[in-house]
PDB file of N, CA and C in Angstrom:
ATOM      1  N   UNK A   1      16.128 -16.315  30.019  1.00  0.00           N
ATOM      2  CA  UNK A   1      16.605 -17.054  28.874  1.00  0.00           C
ATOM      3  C   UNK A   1      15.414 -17.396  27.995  1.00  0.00           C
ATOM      4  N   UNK A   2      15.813 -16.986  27.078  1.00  0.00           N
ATOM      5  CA  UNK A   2      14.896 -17.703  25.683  1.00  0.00           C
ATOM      6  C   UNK A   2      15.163 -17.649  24.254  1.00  0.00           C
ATOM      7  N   UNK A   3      14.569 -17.941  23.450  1.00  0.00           N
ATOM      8  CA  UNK A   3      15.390 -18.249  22.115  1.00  0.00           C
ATOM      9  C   UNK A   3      14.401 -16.733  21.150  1.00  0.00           C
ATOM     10  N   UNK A   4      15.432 -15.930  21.265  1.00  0.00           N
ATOM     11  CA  UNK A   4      14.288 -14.782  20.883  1.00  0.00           C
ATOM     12  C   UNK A   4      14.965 -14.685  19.433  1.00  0.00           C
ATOM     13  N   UNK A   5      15.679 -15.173  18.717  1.00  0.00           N
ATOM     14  CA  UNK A   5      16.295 -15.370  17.792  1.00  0.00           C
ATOM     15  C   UNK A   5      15.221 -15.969  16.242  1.00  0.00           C
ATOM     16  N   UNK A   6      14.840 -17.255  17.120  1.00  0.00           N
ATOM     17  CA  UNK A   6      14.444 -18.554  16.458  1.00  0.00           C
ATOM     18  C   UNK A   6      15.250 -19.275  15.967  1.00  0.00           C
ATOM     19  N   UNK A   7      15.650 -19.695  16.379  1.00  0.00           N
ATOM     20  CA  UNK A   7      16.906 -20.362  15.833  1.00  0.00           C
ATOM     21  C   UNK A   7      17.267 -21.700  17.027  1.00  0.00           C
ATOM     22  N   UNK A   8      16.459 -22.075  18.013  1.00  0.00           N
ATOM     23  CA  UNK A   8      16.323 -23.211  18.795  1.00  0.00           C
ATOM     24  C   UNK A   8      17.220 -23.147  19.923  1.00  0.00           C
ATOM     25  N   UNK A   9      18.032 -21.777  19.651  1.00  0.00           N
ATOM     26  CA  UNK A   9      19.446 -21.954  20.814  1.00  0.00           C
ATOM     27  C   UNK A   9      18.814 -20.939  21.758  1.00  0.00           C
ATOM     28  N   UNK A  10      18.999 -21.045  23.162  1.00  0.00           N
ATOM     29  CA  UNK A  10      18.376 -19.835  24.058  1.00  0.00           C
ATOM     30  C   UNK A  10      19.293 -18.789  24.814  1.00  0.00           C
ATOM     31  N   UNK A  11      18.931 -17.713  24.288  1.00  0.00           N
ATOM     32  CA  UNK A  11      19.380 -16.148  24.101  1.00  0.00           C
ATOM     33  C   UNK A  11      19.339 -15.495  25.397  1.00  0.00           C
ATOM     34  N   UNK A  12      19.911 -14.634  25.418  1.00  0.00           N
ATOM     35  CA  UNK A  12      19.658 -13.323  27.105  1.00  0.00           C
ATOM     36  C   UNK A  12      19.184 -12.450  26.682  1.00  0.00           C
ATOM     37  N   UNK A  13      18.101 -11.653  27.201  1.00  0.00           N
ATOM     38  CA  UNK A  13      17.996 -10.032  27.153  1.00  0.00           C
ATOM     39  C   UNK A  13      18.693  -9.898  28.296  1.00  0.00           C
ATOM     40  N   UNK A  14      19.303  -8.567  28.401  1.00  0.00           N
ATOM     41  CA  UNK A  14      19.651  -8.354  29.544  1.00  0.00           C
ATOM     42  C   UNK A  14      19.014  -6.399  30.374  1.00  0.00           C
ATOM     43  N   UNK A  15      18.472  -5.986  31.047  1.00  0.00           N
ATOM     44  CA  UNK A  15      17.819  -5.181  31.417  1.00  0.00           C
ATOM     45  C   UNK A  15      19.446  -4.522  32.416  1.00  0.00           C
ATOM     46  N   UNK A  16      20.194  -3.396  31.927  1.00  0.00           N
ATOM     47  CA  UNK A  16      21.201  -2.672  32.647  1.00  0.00           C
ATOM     48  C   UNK A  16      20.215  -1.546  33.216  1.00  0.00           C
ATOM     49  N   UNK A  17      19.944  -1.127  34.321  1.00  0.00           N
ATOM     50  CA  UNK A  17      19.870  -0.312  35.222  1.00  0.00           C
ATOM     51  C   UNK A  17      21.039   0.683  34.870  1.00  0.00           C
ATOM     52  N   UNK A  18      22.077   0.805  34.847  1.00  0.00           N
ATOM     53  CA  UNK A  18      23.084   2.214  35.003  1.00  0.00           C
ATOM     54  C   UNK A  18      22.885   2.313  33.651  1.00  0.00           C
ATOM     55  N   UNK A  19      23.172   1.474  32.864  1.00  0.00           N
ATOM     56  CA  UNK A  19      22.993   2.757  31.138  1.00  0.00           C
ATOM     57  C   UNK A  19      22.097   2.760  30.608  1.00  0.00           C
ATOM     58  N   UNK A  20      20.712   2.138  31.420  1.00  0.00           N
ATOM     59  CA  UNK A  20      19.344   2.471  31.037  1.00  0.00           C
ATOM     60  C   UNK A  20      19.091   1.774  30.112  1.00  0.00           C
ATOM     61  N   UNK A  21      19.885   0.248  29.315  1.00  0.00           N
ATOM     62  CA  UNK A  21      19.251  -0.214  28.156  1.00  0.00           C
ATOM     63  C   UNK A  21      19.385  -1.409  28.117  1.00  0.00           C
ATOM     64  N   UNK A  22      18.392  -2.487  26.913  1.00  0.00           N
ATOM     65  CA  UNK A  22      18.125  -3.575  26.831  1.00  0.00           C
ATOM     66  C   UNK A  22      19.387  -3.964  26.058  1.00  0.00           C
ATOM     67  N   UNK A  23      20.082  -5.153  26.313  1.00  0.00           N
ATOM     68  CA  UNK A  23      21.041  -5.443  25.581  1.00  0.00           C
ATOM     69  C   UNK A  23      21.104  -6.715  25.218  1.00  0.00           C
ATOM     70  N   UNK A  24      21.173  -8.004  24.034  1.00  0.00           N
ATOM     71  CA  UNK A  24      21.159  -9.284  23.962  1.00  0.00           C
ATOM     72  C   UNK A  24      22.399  -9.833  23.423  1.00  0.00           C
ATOM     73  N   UNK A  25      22.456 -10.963  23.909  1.00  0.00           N
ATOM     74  CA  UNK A  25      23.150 -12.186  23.937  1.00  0.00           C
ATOM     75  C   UNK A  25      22.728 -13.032  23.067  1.00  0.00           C
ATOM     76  N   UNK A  26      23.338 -13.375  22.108  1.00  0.00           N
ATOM     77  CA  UNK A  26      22.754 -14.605  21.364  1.00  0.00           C
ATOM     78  C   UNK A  26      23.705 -15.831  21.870  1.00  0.00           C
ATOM     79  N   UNK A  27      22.505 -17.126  22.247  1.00  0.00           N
ATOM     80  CA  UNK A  27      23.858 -18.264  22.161  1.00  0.00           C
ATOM     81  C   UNK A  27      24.092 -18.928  21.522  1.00  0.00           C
ATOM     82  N   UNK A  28      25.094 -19.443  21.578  1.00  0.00           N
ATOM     83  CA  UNK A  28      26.133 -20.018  20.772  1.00  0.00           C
ATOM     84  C   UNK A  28      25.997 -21.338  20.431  1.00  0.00           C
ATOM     85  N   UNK A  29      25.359 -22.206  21.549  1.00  0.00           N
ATOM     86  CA  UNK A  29      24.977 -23.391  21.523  1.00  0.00           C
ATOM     87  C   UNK A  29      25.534 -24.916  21.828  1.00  0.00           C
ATOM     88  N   UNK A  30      26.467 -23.806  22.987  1.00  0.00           N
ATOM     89  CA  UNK A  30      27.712 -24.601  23.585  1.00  0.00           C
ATOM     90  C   UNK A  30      27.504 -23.987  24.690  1.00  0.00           C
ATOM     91  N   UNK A  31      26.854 -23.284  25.046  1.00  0.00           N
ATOM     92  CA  UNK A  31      26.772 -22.757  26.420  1.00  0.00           C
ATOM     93  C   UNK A  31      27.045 -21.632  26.877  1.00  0.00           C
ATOM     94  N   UNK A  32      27.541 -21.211  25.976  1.00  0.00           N
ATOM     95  CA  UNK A  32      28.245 -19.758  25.730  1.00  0.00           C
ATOM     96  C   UNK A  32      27.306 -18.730  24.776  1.00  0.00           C
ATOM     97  N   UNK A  33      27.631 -17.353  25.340  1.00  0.00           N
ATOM     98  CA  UNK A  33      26.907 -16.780  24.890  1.00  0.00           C
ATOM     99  C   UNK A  33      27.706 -15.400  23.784  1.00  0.00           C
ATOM    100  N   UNK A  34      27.167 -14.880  22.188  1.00  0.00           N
ATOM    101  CA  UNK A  34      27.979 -14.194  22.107  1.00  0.00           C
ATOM    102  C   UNK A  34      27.890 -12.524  22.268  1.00  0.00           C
ATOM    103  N   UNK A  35      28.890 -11.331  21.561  1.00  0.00           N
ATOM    104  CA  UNK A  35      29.067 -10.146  22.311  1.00  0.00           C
ATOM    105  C   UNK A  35      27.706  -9.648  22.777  1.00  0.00           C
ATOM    106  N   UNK A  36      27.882  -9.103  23.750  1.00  0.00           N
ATOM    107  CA  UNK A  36      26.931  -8.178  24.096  1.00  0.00           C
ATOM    108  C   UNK A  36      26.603  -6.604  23.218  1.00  0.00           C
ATOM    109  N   UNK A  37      25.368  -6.614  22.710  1.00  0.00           N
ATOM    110  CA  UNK A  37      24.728  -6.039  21.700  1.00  0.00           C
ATOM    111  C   UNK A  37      23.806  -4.948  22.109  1.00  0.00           C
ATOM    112  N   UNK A  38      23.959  -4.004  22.496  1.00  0.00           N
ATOM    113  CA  UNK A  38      23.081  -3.101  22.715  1.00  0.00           C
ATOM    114  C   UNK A  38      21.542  -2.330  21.465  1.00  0.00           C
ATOM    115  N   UNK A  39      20.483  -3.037  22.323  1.00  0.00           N
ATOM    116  CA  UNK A  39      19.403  -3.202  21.129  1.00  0.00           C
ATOM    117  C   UNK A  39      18.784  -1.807  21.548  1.00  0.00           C
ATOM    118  N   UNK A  40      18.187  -1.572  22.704  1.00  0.00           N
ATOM    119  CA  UNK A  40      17.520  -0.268  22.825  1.00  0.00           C
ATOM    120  C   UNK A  40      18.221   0.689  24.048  1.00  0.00           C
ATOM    121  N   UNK A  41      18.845   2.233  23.534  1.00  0.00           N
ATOM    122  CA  UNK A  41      19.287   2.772  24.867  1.00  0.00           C
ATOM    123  C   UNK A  41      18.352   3.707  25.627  1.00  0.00           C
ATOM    124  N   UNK A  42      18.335   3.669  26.755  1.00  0.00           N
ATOM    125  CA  UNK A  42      17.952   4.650  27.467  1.00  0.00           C
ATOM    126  C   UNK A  42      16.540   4.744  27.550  1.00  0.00           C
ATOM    127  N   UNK A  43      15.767   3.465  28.256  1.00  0.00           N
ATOM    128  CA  UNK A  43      14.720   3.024  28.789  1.00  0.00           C
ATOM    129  C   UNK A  43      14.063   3.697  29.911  1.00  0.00           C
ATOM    130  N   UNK A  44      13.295   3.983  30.184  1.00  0.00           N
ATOM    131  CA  UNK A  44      12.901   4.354  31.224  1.00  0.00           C
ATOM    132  C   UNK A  44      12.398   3.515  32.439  1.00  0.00           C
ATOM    133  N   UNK A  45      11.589   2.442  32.057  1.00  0.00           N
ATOM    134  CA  UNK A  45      10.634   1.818  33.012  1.00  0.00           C
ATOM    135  C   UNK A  45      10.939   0.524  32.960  1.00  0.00           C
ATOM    136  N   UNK A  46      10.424  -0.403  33.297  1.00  0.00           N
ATOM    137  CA  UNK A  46      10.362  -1.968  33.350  1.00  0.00           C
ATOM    138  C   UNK A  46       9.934  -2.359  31.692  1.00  0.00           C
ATOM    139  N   UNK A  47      10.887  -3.173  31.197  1.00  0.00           N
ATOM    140  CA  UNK A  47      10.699  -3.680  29.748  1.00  0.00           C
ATOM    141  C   UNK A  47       9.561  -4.802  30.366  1.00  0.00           C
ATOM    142  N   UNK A  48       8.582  -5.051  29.104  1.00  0.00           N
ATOM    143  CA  UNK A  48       7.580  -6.307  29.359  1.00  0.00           C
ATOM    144  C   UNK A  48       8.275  -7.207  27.858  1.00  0.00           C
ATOM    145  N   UNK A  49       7.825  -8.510  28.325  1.00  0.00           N
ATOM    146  CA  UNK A  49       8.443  -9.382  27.172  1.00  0.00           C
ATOM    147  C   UNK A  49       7.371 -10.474  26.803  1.00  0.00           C
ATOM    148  N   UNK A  50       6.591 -10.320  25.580  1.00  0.00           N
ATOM    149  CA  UNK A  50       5.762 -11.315  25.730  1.00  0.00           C
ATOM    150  C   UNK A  50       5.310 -11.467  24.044  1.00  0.00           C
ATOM    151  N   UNK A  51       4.418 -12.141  23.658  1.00  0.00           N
ATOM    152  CA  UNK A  51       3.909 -12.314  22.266  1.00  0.00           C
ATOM    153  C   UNK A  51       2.860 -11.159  22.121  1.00  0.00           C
ATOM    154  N   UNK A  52       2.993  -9.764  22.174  1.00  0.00           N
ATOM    155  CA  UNK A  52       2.064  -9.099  21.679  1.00  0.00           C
ATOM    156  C   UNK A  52       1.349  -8.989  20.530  1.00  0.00           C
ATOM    157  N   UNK A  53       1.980  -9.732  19.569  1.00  0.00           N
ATOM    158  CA  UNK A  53       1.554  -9.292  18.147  1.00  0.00           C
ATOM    159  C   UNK A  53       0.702 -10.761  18.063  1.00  0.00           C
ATOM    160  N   UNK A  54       0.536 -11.505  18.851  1.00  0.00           N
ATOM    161  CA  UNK A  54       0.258 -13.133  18.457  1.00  0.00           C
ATOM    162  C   UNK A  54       0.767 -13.797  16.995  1.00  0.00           C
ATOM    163  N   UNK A  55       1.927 -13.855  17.190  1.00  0.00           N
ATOM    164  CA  UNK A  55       2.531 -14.390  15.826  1.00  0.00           C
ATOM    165  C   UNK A  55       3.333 -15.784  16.240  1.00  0.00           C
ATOM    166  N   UNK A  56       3.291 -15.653  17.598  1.00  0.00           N
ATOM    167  CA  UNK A  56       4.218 -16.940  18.151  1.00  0.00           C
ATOM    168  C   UNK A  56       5.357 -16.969  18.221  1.00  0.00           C
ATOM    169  N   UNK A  57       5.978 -15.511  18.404  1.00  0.00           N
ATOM    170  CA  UNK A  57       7.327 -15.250  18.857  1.00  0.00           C
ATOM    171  C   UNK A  57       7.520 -14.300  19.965  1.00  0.00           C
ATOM    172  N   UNK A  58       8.862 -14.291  20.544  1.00  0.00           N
ATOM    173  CA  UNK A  58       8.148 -13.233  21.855  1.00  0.00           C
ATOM    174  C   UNK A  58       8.841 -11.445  20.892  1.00  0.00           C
ATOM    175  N   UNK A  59       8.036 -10.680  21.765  1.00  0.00           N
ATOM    176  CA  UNK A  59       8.624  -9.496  21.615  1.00  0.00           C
ATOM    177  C   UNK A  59       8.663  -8.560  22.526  1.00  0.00           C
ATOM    178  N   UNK A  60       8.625  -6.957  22.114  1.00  0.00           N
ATOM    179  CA  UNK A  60       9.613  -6.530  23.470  1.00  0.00           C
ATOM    180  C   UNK A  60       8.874  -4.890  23.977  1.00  0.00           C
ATOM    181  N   UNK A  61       8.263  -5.016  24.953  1.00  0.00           N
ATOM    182  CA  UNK A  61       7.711  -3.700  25.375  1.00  0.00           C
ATOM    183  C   UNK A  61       8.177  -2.451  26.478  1.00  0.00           C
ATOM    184  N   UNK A  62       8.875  -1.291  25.703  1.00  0.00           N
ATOM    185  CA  UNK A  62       9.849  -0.704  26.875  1.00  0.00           C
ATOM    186  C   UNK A  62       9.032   0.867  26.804  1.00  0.00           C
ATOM    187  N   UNK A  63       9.399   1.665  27.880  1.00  0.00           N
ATOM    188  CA  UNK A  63       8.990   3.155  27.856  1.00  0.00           C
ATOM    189  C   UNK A  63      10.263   3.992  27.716  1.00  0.00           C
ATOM    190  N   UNK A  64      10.368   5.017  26.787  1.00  0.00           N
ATOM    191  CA  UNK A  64      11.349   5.520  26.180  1.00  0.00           C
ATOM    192  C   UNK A  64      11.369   7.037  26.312  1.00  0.00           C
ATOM    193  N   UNK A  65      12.226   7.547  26.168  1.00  0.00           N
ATOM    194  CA  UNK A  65      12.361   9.386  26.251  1.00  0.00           C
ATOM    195  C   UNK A  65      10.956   9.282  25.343  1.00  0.00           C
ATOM    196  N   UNK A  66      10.739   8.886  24.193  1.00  0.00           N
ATOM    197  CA  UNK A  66       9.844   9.128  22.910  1.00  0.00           C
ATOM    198  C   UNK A  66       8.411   8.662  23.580  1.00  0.00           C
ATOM    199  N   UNK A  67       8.428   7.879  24.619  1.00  0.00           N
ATOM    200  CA  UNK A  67       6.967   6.802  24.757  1.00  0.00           C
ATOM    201  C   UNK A  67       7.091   5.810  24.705  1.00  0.00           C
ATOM    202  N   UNK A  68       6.367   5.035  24.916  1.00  0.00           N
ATOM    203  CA  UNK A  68       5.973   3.473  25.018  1.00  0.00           C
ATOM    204  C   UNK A  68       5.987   3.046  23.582  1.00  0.00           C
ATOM    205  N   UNK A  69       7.253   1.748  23.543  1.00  0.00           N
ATOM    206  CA  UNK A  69       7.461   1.327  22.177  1.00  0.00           C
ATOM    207  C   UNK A  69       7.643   0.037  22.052  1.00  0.00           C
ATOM    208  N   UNK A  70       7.052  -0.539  21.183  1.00  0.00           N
ATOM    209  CA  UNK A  70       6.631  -1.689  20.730  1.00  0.00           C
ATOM    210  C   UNK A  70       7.696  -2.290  19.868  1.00  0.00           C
ATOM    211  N   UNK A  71       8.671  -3.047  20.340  1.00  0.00           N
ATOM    212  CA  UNK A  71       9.799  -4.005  19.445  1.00  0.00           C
ATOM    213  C   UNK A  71       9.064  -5.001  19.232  1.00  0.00           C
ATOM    214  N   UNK A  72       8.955  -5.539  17.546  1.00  0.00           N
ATOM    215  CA  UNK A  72       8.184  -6.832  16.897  1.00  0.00           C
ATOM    216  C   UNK A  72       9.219  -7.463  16.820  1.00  0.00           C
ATOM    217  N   UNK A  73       9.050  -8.842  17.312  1.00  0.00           N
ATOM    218  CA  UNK A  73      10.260  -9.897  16.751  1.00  0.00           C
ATOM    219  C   UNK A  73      10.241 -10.022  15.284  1.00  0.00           C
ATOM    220  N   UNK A  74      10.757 -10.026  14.524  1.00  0.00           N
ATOM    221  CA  UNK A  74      10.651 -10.221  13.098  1.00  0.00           C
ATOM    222  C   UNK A  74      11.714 -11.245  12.880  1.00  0.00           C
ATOM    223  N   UNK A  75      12.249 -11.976  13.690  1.00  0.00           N
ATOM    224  CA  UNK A  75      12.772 -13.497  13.200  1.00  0.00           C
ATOM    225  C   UNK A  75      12.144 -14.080  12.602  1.00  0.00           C
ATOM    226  N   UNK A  76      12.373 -15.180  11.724  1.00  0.00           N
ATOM    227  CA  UNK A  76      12.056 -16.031  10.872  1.00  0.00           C
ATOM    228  C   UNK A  76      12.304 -17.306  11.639  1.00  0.00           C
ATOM    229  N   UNK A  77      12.015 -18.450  11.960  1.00  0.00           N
ATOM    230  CA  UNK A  77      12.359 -19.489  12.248  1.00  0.00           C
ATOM    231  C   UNK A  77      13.245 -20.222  12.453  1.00  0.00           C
ATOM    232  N   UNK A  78      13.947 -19.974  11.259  1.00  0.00           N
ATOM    233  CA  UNK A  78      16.115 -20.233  11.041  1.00  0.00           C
ATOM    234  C   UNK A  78      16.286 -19.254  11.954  1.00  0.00           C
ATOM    235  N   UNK A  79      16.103 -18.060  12.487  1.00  0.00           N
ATOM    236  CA  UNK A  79      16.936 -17.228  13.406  1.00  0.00           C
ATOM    237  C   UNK A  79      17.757 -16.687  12.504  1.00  0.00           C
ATOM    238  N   UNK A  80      17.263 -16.330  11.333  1.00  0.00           N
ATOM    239  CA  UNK A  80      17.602 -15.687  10.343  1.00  0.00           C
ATOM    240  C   UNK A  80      17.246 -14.158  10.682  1.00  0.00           C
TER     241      UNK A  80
END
């Protein structure tokens, strides 16, 4: 859980093993979370999740048919 949004409410990635891809949850802020969103398919390896870019948001490091690829959070603060 974390608020990968920006937006203060805390979010799921979720890592599927059978269809190979990262998928998120945004919440709602009631506890609930909404549809499940398929962001990257067909991963190969262990996603890493951390502030690579040092901007003070997290973002998202996966290995892909293509290579090792670098998702930038590009939220804005509002979770805009």
């Amino acid at each position: 859980f974390e608020d990968f949004d920006g937006n203060g409410i805390l979010d799921v990635l979720v890592w599927t093993v059978r269809n190979r891809s990262i998928d998120w949850l945004a919440g709602q802020g009631d506890g609930h979370f909404g549809p499940r969103v398929e962001l990257i398919p067909q991963i190969q390896g262990t996603p890493l999740v951390g502030d690579f870019d040092n901007d003070g948001d997290l973002d998202l490091i996966v290995e892909t048919f293509s290579g090792i690829q670098l998702y930038e959070n590009q939220s804005i603060a509002n979770g805009d």
